[in-house]
PDB file of N, CA and C in Angstrom:
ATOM      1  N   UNK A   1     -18.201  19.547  31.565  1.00  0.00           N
ATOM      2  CA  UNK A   1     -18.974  18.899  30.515  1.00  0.00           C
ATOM      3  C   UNK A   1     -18.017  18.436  29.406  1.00  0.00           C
ATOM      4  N   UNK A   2     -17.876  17.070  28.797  1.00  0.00           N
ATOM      5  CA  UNK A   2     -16.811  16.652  28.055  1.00  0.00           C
ATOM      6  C   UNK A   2     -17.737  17.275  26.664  1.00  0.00           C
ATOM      7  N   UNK A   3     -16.415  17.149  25.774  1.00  0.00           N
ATOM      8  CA  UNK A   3     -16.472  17.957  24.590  1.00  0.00           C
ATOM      9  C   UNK A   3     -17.179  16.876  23.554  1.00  0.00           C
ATOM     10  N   UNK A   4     -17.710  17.258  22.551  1.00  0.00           N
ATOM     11  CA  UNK A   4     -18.992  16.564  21.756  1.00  0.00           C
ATOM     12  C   UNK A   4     -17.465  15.674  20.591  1.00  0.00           C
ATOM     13  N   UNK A   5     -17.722  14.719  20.191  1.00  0.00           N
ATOM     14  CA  UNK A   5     -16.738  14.309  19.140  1.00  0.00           C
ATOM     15  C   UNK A   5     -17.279  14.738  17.851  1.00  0.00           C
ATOM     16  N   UNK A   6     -16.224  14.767  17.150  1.00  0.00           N
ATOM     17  CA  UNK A   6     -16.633  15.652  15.436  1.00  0.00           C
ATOM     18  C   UNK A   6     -16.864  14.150  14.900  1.00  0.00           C
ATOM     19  N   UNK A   7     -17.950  13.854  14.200  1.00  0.00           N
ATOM     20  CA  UNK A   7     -18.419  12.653  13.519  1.00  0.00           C
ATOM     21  C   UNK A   7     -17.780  13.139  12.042  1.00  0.00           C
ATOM     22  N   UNK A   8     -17.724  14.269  11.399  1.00  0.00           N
ATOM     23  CA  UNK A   8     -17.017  14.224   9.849  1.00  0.00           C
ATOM     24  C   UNK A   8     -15.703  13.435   9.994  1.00  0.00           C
ATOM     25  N   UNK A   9     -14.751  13.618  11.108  1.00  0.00           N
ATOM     26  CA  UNK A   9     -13.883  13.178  10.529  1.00  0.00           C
ATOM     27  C   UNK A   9     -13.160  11.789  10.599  1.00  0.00           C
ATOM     28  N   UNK A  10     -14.697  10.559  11.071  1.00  0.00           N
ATOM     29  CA  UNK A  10     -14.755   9.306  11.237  1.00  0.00           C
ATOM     30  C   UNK A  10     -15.467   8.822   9.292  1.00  0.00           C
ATOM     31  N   UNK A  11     -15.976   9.605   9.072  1.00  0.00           N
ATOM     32  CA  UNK A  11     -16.685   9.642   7.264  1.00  0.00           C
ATOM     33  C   UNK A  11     -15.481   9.751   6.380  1.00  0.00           C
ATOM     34  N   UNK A  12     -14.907  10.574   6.256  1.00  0.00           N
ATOM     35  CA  UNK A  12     -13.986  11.515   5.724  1.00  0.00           C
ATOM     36  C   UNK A  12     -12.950  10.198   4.815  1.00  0.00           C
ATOM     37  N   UNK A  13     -12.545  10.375   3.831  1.00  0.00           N
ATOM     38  CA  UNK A  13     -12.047   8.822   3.270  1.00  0.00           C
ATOM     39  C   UNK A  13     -10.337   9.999   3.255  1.00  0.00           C
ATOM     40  N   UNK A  14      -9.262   9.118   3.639  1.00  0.00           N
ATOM     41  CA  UNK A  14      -7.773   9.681   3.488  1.00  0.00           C
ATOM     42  C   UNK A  14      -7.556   9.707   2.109  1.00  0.00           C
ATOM     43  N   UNK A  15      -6.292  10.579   2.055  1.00  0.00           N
ATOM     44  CA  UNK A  15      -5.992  10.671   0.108  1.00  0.00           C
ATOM     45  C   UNK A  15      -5.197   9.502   0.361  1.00  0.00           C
ATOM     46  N   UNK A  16      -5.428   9.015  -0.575  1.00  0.00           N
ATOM     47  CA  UNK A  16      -4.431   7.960  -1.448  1.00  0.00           C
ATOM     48  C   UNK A  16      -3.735   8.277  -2.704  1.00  0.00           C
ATOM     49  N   UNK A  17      -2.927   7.281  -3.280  1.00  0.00           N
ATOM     50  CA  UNK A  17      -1.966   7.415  -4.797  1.00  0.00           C
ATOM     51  C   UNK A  17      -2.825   7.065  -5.676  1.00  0.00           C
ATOM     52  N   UNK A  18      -3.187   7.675  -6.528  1.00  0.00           N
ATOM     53  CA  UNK A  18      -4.062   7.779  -7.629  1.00  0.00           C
ATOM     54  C   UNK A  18      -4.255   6.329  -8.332  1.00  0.00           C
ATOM     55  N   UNK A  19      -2.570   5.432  -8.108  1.00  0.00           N
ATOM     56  CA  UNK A  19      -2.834   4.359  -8.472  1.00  0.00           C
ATOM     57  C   UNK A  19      -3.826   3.755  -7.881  1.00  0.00           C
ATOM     58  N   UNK A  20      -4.321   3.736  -6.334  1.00  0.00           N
ATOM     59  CA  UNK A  20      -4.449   2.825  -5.405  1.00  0.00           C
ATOM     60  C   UNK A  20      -6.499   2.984  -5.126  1.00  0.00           C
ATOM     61  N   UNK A  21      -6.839   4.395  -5.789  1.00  0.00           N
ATOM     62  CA  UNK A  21      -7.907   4.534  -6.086  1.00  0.00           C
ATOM     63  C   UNK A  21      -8.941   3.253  -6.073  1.00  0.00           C
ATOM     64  N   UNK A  22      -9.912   2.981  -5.262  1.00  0.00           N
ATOM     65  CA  UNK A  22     -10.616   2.256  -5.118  1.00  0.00           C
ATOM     66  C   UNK A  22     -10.555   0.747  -4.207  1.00  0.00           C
ATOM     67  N   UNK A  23      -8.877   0.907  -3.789  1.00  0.00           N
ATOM     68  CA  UNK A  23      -8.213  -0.292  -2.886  1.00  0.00           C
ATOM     69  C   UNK A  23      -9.382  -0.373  -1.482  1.00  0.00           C
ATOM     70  N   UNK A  24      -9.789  -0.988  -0.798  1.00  0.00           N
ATOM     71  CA  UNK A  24     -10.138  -1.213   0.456  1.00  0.00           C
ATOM     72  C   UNK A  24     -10.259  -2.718   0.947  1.00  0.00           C
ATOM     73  N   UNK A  25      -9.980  -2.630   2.353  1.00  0.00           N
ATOM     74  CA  UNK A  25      -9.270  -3.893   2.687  1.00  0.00           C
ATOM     75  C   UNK A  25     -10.756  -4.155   3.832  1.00  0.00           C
ATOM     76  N   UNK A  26     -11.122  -5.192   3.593  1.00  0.00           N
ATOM     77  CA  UNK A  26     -11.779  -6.055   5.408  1.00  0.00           C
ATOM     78  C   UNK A  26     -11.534  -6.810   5.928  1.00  0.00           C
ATOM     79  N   UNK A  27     -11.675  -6.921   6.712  1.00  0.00           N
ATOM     80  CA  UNK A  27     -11.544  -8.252   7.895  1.00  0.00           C
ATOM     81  C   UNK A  27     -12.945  -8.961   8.009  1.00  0.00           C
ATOM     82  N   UNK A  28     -13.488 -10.478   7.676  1.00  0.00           N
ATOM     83  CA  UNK A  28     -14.340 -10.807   7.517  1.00  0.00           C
ATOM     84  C   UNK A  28     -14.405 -11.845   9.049  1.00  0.00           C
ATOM     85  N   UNK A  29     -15.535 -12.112   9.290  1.00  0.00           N
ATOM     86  CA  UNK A  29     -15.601 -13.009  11.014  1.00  0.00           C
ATOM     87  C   UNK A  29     -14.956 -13.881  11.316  1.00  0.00           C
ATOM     88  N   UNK A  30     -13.985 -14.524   9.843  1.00  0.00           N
ATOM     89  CA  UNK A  30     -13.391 -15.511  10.616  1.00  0.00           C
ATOM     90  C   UNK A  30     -11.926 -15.112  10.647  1.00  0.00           C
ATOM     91  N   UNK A  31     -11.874 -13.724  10.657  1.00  0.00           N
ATOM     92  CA  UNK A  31     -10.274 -13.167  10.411  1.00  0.00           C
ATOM     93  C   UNK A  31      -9.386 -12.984   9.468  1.00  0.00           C
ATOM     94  N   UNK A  32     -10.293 -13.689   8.239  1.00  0.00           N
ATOM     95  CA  UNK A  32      -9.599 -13.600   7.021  1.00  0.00           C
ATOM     96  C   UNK A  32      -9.624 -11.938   6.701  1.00  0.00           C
ATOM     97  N   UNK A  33      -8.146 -11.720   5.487  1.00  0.00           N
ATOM     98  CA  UNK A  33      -8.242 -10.295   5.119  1.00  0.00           C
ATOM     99  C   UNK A  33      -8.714 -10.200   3.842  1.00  0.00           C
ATOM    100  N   UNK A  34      -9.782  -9.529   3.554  1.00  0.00           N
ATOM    101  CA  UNK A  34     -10.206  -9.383   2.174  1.00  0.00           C
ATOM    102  C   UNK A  34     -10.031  -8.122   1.703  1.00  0.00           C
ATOM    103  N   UNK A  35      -9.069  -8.316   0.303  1.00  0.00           N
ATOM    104  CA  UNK A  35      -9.229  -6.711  -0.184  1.00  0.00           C
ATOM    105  C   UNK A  35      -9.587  -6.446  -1.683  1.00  0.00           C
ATOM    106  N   UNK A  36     -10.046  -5.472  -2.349  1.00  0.00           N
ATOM    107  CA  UNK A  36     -10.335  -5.557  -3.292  1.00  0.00           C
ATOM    108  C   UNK A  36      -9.390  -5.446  -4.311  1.00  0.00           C
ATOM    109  N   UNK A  37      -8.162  -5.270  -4.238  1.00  0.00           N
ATOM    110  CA  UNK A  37      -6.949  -5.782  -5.452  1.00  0.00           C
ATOM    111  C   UNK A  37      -6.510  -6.852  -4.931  1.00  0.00           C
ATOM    112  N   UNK A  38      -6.012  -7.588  -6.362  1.00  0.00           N
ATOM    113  CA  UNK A  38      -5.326  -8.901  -6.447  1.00  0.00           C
ATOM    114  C   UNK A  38      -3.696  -8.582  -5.608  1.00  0.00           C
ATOM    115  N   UNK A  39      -3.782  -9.394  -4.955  1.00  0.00           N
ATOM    116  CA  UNK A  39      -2.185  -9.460  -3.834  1.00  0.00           C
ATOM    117  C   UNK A  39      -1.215  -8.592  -5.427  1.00  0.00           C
ATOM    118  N   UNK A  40      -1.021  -9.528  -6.111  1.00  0.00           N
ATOM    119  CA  UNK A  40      -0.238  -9.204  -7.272  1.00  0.00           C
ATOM    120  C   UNK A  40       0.311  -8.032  -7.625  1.00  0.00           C
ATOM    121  N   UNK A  41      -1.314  -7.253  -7.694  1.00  0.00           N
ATOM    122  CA  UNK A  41      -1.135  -5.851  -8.235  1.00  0.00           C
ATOM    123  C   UNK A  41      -0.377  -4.836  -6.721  1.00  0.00           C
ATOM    124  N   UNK A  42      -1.001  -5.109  -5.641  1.00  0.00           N
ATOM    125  CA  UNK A  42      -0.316  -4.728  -4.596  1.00  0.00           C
ATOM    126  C   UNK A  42       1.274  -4.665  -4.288  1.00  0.00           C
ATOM    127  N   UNK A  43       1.589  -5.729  -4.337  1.00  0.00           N
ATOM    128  CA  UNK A  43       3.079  -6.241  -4.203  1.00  0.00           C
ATOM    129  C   UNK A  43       3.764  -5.343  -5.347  1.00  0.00           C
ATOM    130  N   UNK A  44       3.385  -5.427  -6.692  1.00  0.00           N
ATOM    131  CA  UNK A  44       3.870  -4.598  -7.876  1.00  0.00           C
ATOM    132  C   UNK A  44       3.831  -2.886  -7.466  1.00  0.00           C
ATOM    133  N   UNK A  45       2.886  -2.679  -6.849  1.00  0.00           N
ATOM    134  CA  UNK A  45       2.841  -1.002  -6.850  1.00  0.00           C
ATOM    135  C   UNK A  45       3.919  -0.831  -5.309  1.00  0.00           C
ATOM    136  N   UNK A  46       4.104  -1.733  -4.006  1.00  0.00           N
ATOM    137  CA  UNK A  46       5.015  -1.788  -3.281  1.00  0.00           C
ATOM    138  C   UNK A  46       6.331  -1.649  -3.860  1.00  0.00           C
ATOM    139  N   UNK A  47       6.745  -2.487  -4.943  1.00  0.00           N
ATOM    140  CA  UNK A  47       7.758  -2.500  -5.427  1.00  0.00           C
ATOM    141  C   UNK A  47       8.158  -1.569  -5.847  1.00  0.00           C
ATOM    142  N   UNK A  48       7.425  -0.281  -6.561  1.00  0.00           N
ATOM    143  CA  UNK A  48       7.856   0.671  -7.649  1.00  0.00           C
ATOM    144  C   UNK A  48       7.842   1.719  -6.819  1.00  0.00           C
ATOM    145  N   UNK A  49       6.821   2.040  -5.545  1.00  0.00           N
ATOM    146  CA  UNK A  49       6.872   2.779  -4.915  1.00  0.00           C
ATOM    147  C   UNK A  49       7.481   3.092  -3.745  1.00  0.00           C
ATOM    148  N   UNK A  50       7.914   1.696  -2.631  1.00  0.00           N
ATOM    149  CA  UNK A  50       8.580   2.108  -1.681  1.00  0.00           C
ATOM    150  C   UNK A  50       9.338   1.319  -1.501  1.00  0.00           C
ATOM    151  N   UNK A  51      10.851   2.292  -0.617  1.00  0.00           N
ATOM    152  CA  UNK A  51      12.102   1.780  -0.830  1.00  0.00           C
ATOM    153  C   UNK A  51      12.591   1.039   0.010  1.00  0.00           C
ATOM    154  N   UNK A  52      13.213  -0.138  -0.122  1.00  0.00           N
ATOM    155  CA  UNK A  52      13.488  -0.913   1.098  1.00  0.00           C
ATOM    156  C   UNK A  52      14.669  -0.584   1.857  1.00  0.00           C
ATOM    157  N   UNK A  53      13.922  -0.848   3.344  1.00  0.00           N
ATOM    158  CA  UNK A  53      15.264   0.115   4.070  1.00  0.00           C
ATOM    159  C   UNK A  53      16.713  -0.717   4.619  1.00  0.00           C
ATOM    160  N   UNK A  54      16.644  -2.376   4.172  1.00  0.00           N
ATOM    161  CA  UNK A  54      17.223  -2.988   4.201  1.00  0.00           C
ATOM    162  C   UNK A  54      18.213  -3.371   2.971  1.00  0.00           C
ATOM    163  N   UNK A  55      17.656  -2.668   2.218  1.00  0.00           N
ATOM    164  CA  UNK A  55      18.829  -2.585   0.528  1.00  0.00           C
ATOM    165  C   UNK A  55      19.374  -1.113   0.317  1.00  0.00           C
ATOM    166  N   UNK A  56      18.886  -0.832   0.941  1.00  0.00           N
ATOM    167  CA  UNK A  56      19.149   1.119   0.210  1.00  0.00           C
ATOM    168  C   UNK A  56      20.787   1.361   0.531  1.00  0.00           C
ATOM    169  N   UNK A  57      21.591   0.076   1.635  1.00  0.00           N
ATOM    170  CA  UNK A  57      22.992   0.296   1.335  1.00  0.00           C
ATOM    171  C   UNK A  57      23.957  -0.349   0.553  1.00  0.00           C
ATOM    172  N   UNK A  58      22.772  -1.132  -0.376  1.00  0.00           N
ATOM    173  CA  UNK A  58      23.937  -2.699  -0.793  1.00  0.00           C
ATOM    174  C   UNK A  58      24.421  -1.805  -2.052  1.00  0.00           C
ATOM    175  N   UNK A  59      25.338  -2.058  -3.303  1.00  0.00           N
ATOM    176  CA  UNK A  59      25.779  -1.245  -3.752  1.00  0.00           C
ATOM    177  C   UNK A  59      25.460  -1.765  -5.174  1.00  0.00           C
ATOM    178  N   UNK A  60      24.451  -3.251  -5.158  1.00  0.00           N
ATOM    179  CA  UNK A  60      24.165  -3.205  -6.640  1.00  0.00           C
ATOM    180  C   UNK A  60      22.970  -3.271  -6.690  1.00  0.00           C
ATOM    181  N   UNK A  61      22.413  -2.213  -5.824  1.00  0.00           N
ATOM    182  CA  UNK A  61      20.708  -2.025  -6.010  1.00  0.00           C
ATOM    183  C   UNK A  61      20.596  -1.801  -7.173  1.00  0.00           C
ATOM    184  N   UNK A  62      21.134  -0.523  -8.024  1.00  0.00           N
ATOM    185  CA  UNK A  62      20.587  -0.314  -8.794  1.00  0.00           C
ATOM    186  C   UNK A  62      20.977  -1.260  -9.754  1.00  0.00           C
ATOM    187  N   UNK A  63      21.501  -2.153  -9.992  1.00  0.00           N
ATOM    188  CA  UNK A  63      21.736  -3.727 -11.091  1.00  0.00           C
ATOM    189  C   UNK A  63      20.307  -4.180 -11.136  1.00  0.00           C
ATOM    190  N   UNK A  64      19.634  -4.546  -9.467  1.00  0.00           N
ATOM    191  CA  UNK A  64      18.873  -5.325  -9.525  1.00  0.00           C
ATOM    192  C   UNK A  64      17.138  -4.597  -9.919  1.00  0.00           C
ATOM    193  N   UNK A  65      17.162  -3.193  -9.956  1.00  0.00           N
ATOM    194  CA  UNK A  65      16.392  -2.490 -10.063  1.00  0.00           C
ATOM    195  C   UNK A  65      15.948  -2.845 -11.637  1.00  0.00           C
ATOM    196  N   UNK A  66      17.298  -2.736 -12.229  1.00  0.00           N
ATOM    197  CA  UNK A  66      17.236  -2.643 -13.669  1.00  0.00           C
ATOM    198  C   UNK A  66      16.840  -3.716 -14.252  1.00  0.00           C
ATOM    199  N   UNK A  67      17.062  -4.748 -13.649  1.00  0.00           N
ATOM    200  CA  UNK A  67      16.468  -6.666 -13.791  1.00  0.00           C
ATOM    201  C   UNK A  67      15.552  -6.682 -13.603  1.00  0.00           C
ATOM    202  N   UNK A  68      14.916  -5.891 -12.776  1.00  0.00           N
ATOM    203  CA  UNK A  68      13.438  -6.328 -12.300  1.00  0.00           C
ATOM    204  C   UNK A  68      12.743  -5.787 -13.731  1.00  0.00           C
ATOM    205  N   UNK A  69      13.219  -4.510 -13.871  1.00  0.00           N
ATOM    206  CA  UNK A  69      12.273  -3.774 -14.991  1.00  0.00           C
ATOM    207  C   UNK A  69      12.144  -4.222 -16.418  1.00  0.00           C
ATOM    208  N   UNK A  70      13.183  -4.692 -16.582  1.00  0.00           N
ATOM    209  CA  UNK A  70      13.403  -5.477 -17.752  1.00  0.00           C
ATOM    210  C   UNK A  70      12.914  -6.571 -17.698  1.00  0.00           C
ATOM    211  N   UNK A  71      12.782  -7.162 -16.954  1.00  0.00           N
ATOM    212  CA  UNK A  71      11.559  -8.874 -16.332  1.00  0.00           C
ATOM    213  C   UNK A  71       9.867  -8.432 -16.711  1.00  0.00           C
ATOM    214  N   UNK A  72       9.858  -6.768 -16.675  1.00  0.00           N
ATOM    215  CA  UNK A  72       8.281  -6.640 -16.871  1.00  0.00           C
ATOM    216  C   UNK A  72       8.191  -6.108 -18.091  1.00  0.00           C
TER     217      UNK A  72
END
């Protein structure tokens, strides 16, 4: 007899970053992606939060880190 599936943990919402609180993304019928933050704000919290694994050896990351921050 196959085993019953647990339906809580299809409900169950994942933790997220406190920033990101209320983000959710759809896919609407004609394939478009709709989400509820502006690309903008997305791209900005990418930036601050995760590290690119294609710079993390160049040696004036942190120059350009410091440009960016000073740009905002």
């Amino acid at each position: 007899m196959p085993k019953k599936k647990d339906d809580s943990k299809k409900h169950k919402k994942p933790n997220v970053n406190p920033k990101l609180e209320g983000f959710d993304v759809k896919i609407d019928s004609f394939g478009e992606i709709q989400t509820s933050f502006d690309i903008d704000k997305i791209n900005q919290f990418l930036n601050e939060e995760v590290e690119d694994k294609k710079l993390k050896d160049r040696d004036d990351l942190e120059d350009i880190k410091k440009d960016n921050e000073e740009e905002e």
